[in-house]
N, C-alpha and C. Protein backbone atom coordinates (compact mmCIF):
# COMPACT_ATOMS: atom_id res chain seq x y z
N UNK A 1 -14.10 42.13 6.24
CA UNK A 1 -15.11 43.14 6.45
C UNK A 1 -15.22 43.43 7.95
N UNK A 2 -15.57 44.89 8.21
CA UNK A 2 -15.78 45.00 9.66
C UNK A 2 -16.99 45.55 9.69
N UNK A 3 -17.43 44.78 11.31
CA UNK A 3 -18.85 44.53 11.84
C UNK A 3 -18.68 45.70 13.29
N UNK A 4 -19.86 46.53 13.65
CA UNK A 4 -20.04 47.21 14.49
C UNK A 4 -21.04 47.30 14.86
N UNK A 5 -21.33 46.84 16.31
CA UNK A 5 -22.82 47.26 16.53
C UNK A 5 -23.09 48.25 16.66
N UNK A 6 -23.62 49.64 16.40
CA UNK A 6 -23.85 50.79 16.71
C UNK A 6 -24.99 50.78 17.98
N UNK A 7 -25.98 50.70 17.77
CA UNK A 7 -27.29 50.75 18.74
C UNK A 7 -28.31 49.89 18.36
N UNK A 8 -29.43 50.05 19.01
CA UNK A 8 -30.69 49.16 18.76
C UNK A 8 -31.41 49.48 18.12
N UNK A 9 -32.91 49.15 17.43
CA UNK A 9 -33.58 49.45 16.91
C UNK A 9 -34.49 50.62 17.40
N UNK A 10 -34.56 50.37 18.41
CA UNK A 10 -35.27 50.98 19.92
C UNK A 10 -34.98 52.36 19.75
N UNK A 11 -33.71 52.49 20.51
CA UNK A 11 -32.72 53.22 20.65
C UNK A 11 -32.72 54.83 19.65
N UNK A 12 -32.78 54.06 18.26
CA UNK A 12 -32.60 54.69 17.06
C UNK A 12 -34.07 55.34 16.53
N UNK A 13 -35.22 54.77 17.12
CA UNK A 13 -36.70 55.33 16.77
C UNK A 13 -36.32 56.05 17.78
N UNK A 14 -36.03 55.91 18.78
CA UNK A 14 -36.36 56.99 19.93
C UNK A 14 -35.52 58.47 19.98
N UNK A 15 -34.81 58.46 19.07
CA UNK A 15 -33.67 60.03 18.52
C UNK A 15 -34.47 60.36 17.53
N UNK A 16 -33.95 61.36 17.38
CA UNK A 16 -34.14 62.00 15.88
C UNK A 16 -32.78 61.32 15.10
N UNK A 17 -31.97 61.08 15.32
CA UNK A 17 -30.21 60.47 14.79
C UNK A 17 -29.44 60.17 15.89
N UNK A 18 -28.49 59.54 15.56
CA UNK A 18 -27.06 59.10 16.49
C UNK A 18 -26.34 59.40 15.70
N UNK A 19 -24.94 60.27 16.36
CA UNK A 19 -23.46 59.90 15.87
C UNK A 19 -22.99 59.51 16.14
N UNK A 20 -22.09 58.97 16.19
CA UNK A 20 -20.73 58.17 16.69
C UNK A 20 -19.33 57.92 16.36
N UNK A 21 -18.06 58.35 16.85
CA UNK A 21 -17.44 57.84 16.14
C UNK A 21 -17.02 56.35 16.34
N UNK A 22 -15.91 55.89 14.66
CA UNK A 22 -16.19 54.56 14.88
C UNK A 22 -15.03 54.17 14.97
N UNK A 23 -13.89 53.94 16.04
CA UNK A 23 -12.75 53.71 15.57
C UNK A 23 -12.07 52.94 14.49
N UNK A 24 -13.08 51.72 14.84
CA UNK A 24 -12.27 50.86 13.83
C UNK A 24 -12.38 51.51 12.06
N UNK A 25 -13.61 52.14 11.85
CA UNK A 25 -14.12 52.33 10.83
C UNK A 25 -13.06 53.79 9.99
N UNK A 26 -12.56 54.26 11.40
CA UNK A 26 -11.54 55.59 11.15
C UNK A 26 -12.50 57.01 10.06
N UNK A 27 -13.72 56.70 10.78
CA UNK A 27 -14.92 57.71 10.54
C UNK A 27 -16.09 57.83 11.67
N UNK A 28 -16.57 59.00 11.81
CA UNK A 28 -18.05 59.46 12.47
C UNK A 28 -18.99 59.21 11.58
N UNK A 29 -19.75 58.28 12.23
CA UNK A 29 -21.28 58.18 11.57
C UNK A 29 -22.57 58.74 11.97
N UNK A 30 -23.71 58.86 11.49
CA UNK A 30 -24.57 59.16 11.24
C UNK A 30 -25.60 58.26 11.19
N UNK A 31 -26.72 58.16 12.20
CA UNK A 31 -27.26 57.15 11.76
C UNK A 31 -29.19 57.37 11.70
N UNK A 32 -29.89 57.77 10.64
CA UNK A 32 -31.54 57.77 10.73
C UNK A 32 -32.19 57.29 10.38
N UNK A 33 -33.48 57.56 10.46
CA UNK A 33 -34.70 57.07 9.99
C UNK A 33 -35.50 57.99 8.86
N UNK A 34 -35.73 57.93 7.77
CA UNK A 34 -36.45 58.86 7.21
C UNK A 34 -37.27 58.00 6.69
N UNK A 35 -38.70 58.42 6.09
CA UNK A 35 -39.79 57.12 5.97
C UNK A 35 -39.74 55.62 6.24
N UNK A 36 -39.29 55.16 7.20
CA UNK A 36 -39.31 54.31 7.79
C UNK A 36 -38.00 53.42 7.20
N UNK A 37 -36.98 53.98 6.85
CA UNK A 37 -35.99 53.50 6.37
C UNK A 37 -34.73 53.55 6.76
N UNK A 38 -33.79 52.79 6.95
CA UNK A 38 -32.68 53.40 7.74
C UNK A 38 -31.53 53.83 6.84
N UNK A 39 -30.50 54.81 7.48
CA UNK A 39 -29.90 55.34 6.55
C UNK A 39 -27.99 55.37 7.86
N UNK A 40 -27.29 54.91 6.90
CA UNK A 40 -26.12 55.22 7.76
C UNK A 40 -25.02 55.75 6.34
N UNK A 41 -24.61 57.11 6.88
CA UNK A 41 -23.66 57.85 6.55
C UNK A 41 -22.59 58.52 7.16
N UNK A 42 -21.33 58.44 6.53
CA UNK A 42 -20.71 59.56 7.54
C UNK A 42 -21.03 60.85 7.45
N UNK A 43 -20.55 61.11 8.90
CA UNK A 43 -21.06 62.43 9.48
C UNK A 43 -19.92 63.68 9.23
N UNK A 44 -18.77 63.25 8.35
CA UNK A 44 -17.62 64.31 7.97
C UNK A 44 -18.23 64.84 6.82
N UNK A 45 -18.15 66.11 6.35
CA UNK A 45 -17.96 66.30 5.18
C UNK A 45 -17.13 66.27 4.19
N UNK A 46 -17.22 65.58 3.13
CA UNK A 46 -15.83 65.52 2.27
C UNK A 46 -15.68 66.71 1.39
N UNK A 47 -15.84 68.18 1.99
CA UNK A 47 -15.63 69.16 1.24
C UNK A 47 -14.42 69.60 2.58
N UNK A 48 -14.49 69.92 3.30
CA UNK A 48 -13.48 70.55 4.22
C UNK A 48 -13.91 69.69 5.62
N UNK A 49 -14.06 68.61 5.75
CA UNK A 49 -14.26 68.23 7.20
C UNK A 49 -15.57 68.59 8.15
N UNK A 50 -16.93 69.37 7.70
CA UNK A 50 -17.10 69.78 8.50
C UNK A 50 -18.17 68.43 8.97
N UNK A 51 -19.07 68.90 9.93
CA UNK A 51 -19.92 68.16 10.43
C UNK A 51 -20.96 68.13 9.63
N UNK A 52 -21.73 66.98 9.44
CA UNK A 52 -23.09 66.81 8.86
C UNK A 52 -23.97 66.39 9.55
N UNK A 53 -25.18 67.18 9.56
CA UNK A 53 -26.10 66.69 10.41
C UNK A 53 -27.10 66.69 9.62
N UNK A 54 -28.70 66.08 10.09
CA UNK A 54 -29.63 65.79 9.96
C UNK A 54 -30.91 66.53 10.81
N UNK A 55 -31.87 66.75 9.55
CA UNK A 55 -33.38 66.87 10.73
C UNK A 55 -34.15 66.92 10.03
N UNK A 56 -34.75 65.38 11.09
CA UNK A 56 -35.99 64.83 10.43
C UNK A 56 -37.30 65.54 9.62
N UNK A 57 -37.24 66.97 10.19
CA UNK A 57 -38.13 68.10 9.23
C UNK A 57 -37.45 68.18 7.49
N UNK A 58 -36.34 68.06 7.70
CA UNK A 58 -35.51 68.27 6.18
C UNK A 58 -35.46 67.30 5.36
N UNK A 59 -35.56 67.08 4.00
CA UNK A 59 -35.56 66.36 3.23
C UNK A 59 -33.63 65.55 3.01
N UNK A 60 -33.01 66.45 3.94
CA UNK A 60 -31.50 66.27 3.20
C UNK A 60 -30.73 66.32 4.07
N UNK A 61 -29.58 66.49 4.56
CA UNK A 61 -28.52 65.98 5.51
C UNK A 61 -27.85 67.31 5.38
N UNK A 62 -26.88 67.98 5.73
CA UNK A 62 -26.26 69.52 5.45
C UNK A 62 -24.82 69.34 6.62
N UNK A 63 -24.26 69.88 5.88
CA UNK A 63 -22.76 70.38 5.95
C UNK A 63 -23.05 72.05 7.17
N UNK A 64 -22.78 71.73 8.47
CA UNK A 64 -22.63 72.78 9.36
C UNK A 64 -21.71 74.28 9.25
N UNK A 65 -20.90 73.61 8.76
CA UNK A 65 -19.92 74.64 8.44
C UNK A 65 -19.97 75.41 6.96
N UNK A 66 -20.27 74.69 5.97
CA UNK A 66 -20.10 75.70 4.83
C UNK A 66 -22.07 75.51 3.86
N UNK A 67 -22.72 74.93 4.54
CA UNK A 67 -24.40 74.75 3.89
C UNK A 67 -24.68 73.90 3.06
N UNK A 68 -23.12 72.97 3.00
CA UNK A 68 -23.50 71.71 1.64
C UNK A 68 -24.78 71.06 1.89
N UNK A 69 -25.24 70.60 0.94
CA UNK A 69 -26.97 69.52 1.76
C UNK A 69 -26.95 69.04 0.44
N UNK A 70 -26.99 67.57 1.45
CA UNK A 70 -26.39 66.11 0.58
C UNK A 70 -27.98 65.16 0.81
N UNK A 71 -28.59 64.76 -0.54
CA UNK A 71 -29.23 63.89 -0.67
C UNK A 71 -29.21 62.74 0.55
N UNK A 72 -29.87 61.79 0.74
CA UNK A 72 -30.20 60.94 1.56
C UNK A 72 -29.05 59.93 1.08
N UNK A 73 -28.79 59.94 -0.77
CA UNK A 73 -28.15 59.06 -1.19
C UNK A 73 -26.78 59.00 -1.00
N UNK A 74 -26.38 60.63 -0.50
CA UNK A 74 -25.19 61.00 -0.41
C UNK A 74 -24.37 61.86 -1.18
N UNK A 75 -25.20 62.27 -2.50
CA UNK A 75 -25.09 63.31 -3.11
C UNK A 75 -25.61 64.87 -3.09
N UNK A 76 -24.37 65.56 -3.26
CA UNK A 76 -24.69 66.95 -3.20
C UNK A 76 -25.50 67.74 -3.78
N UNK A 77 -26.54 68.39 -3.17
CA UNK A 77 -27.57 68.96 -4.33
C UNK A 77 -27.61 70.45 -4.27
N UNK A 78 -26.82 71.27 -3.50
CA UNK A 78 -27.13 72.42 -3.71
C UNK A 78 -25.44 73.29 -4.35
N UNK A 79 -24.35 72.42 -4.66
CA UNK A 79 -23.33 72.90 -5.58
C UNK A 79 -23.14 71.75 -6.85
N UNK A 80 -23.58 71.94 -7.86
CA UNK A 80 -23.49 71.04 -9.01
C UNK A 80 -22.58 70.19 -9.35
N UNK A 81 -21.43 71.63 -9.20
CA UNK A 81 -19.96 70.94 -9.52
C UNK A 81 -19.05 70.59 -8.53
N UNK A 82 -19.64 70.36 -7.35
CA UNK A 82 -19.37 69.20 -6.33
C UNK A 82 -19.13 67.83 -6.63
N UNK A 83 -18.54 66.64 -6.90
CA UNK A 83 -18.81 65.73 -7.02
C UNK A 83 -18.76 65.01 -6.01
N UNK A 84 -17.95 64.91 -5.21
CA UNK A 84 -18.12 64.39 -3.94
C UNK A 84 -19.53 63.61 -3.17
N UNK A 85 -19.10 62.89 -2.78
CA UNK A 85 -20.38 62.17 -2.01
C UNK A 85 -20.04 62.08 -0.90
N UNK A 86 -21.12 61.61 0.21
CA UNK A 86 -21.13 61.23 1.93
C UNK A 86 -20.54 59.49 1.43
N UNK A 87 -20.09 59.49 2.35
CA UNK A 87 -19.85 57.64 2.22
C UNK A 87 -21.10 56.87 2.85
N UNK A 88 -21.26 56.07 2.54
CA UNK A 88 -22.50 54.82 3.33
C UNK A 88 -21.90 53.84 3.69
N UNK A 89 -22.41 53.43 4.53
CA UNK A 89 -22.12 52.36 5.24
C UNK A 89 -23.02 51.30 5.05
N UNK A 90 -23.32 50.06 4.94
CA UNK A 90 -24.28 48.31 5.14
C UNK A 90 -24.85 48.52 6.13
N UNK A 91 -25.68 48.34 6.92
CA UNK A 91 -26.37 47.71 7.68
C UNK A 91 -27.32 46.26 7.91
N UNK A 92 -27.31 45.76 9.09
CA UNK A 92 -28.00 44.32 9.02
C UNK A 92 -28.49 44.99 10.31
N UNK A 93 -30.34 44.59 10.69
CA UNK A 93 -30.79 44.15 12.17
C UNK A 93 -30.70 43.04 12.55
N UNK A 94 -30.20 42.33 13.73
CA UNK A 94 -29.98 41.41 14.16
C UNK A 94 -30.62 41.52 15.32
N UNK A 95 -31.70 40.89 15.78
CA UNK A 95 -32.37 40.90 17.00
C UNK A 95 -32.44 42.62 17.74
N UNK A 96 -32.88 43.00 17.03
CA UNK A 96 -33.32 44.22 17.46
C UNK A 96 -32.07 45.21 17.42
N UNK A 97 -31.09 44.65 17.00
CA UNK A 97 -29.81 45.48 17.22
C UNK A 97 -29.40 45.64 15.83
N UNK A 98 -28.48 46.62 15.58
CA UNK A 98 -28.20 47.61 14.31
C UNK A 98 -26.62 47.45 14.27
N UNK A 99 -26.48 46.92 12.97
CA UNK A 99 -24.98 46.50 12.91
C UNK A 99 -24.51 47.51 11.99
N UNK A 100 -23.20 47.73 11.56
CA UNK A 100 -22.91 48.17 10.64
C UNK A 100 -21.71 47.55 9.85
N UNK A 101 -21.19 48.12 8.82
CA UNK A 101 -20.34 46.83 8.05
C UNK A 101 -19.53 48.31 7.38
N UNK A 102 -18.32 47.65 7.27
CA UNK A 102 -17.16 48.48 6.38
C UNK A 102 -16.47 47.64 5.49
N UNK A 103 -15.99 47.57 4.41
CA UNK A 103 -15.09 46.95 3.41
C UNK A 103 -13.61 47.59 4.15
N UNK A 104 -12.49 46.40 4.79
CA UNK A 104 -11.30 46.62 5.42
C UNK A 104 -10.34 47.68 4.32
N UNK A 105 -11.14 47.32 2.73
CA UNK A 105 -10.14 48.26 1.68
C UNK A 105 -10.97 49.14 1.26
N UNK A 106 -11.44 49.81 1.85
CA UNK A 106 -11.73 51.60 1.32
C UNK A 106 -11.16 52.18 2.46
């Protein structure tokens, strides 16, 4: 399994989100807070690549380039017959710091 620290706890209240890419992870992430919960997704879209972003006013995450807007869970809610999902990522806090975790086989 691979371990990444992304940022702090701190860090991450104090944005509205972080991206990042992750090399080892061979993805851009995404990383928020929505009711006091943390949420790490990638930030590609798996419809054509585009960017996904976030805001904290929105209930949902959205595709820049073509208007997809993907649940918190990672599912698509505004094309049905989408199946596709955002990927997620694990997280652990460890002393104030924000790890993230990948399975080496996906």
């Amino acid at each position: 399994m691979l371990k990444k620290k992304i940022c702090t706890l701190s860090e991450l209240k104090s944005e509205n989100y972080i991206k990042l890419w992750i090399k080892d992870f061979k993805d851009e992430i995404i990383i928020f807070i929505n009711n006091n919960k943390i949420y790490v997704k990638s930030s590609i879209c798996p419809h054509f690549g585009g960017a996904i972003d976030y805001d904290k006013n929105q209930k949902y995450l959205y595709c820049a380039w073509h208007g997809l807007k993907f649940s918190f869970d990672g599912k698509c809610l505004n094309q049905k017959n989408f199946k596709k999902c955002l990927d997620s990522y694990v997280h652990k806090i460890v002393k104030n710091n924000i790890y993230v975790y990948k399975n080496e086989n996906s």
